[in-house]
N, C-alpha and C. Protein backbone atom coordinates (compact mmCIF):
# COMPACT_ATOMS: atom_id res chain seq x y z
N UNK A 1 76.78 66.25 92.02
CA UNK A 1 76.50 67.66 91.81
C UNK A 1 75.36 67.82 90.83
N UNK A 2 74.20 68.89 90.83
CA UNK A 2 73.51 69.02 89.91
C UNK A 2 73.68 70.00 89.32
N UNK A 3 73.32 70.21 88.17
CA UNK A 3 73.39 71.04 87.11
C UNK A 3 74.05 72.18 86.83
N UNK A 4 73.26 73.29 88.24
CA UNK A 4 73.96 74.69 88.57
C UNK A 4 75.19 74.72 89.29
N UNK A 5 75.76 73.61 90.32
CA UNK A 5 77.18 72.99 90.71
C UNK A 5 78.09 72.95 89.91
N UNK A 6 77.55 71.90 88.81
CA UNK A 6 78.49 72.04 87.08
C UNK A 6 78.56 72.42 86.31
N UNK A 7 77.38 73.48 86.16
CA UNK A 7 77.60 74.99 85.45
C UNK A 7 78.93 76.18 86.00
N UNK A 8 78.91 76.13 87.71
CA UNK A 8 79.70 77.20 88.24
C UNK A 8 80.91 76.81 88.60
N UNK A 9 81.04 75.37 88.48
CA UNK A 9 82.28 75.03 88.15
C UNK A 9 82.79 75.16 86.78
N UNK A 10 82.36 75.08 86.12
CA UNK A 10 82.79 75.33 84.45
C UNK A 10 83.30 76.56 84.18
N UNK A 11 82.42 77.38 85.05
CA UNK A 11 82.29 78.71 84.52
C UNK A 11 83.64 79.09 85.63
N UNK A 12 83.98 79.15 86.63
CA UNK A 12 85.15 79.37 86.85
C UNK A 12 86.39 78.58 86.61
N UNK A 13 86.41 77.48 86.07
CA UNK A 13 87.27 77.26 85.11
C UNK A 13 87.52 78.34 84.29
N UNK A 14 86.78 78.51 83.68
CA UNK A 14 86.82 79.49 82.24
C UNK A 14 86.99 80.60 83.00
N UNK A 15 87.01 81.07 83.96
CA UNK A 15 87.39 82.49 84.21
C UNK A 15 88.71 82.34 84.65
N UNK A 16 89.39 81.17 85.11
CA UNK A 16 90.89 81.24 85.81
C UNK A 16 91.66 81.23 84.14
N UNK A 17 90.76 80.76 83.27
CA UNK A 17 91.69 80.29 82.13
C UNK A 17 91.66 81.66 81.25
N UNK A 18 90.86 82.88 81.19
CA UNK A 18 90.66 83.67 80.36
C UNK A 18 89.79 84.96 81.66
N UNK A 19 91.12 84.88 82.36
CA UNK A 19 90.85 86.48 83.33
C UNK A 19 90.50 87.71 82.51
N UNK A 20 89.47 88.16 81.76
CA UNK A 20 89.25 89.51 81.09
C UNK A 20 87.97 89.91 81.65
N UNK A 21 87.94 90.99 81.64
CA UNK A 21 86.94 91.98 82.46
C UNK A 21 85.20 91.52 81.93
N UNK A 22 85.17 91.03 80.61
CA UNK A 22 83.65 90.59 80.60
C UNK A 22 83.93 89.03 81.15
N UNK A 23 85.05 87.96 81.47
CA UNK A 23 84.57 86.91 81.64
C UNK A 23 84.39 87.03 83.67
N UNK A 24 84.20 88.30 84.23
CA UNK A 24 84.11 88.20 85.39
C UNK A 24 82.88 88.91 85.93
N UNK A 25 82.39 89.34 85.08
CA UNK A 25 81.07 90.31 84.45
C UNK A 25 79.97 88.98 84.54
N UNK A 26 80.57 88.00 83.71
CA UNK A 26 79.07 86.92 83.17
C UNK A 26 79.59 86.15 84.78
N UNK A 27 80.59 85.93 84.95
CA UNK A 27 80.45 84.82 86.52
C UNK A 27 79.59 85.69 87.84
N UNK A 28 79.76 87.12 87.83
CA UNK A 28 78.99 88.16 88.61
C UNK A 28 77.11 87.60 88.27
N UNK A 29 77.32 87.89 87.49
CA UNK A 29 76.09 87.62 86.53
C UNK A 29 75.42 86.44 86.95
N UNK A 30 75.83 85.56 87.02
CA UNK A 30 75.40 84.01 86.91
C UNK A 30 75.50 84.13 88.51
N UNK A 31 75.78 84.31 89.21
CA UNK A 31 76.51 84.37 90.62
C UNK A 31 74.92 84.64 91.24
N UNK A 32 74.88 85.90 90.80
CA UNK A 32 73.32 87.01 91.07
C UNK A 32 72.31 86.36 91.06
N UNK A 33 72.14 85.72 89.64
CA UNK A 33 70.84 84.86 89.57
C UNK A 33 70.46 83.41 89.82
N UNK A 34 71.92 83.05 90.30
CA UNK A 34 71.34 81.96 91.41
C UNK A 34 71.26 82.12 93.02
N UNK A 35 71.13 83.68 93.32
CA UNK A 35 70.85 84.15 94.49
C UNK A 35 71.72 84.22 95.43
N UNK A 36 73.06 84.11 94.94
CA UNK A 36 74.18 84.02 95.61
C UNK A 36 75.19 85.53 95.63
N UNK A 37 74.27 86.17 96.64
CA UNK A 37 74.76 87.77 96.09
C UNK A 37 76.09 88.30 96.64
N UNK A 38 76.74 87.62 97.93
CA UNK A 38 77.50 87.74 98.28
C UNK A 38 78.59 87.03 97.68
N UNK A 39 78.34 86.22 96.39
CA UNK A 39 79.36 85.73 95.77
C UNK A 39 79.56 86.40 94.66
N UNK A 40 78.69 87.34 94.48
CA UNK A 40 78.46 88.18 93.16
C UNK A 40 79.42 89.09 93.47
N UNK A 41 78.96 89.76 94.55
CA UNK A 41 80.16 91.02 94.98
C UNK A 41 81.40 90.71 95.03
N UNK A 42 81.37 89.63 95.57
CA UNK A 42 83.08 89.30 95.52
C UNK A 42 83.93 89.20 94.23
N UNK A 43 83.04 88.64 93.34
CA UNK A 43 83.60 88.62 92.13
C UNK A 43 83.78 89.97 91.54
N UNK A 44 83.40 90.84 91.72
CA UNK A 44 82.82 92.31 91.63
C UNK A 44 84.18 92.79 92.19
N UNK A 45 84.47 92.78 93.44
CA UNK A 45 85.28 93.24 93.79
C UNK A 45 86.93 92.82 93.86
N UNK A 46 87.06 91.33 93.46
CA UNK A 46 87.64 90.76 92.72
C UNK A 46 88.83 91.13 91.52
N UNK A 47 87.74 91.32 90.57
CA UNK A 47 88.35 92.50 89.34
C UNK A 47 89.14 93.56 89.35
N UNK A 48 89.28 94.30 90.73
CA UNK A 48 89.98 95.17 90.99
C UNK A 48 91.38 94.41 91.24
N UNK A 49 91.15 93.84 92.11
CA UNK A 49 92.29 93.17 92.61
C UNK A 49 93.21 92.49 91.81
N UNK A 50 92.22 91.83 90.90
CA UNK A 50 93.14 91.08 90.14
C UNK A 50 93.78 91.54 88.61
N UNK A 51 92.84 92.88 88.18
CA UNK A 51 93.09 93.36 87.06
C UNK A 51 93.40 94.52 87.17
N UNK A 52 93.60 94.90 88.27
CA UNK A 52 93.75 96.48 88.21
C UNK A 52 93.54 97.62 87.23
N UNK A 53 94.21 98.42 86.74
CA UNK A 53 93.83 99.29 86.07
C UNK A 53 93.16 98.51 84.86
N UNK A 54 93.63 97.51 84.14
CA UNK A 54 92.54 96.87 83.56
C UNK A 54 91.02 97.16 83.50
N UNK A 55 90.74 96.86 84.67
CA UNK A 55 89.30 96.69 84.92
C UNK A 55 88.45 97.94 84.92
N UNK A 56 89.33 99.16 84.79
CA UNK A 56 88.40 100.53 85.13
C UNK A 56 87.90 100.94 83.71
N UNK A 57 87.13 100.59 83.77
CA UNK A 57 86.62 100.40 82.18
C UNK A 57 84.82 100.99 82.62
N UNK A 58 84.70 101.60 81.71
CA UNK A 58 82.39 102.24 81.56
C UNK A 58 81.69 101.02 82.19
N UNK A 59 82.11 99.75 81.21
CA UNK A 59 81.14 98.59 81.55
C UNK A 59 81.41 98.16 82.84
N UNK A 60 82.19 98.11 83.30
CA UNK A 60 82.28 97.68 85.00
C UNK A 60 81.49 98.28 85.65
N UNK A 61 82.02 99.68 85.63
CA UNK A 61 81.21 99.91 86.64
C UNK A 61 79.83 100.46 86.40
N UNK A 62 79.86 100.13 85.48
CA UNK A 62 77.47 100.36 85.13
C UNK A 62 77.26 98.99 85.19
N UNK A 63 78.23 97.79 85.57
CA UNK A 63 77.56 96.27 85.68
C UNK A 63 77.39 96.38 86.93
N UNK A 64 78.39 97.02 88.24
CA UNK A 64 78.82 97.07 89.25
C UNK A 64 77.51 97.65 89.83
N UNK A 65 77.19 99.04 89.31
CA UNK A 65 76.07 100.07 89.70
C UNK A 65 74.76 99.43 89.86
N UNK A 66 74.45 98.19 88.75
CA UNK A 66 73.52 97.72 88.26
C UNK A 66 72.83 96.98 89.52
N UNK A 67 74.05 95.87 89.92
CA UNK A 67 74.03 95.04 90.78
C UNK A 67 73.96 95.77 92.06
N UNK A 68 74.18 96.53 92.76
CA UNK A 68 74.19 97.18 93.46
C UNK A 68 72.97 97.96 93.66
N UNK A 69 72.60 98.28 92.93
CA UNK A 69 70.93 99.51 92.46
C UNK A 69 70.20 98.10 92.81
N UNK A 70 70.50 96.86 92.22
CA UNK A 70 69.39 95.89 92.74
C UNK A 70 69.37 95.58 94.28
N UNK A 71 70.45 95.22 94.60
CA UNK A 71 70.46 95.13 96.57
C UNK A 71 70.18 95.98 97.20
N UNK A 72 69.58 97.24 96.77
CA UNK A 72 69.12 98.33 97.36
C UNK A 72 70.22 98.87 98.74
């Protein structure tokens, strides 16, 4: 595996281990800018599912909007 393989494995480690609404924000994040946009959304949409009312929080969805305003 190179680098970005064992970065996004790490990084979902760390999100199964510490499910909170910014650690699914930075895997969205990281998701995006390795051009993997349909993995972005999922994670995106994800959050609902898994955090429910949790997740309805300002920053979601202006991260959500963000990402979205970019895929035109």
């Amino acid at each position: 595996m190179g680098e970005p393989e064992n970065a996004k494995a790490v990084l979902y480690q760390y999100l199964e281990a510490y499910p909170h609404l910014d650690t699914y924000i930075k895997v969205a994040k990281f998701e995006f800018r390795n051009r993997n946009k349909e993995a972005a959304r999922h994670i995106f949409e994800r959050v609902i599912t898994e955090l429910g009312v949790d997740a309805l929080q300002e920053n979601y969805f202006i991260e959500f909007a963000k990402f979205e305003i970019k895929q035109r």
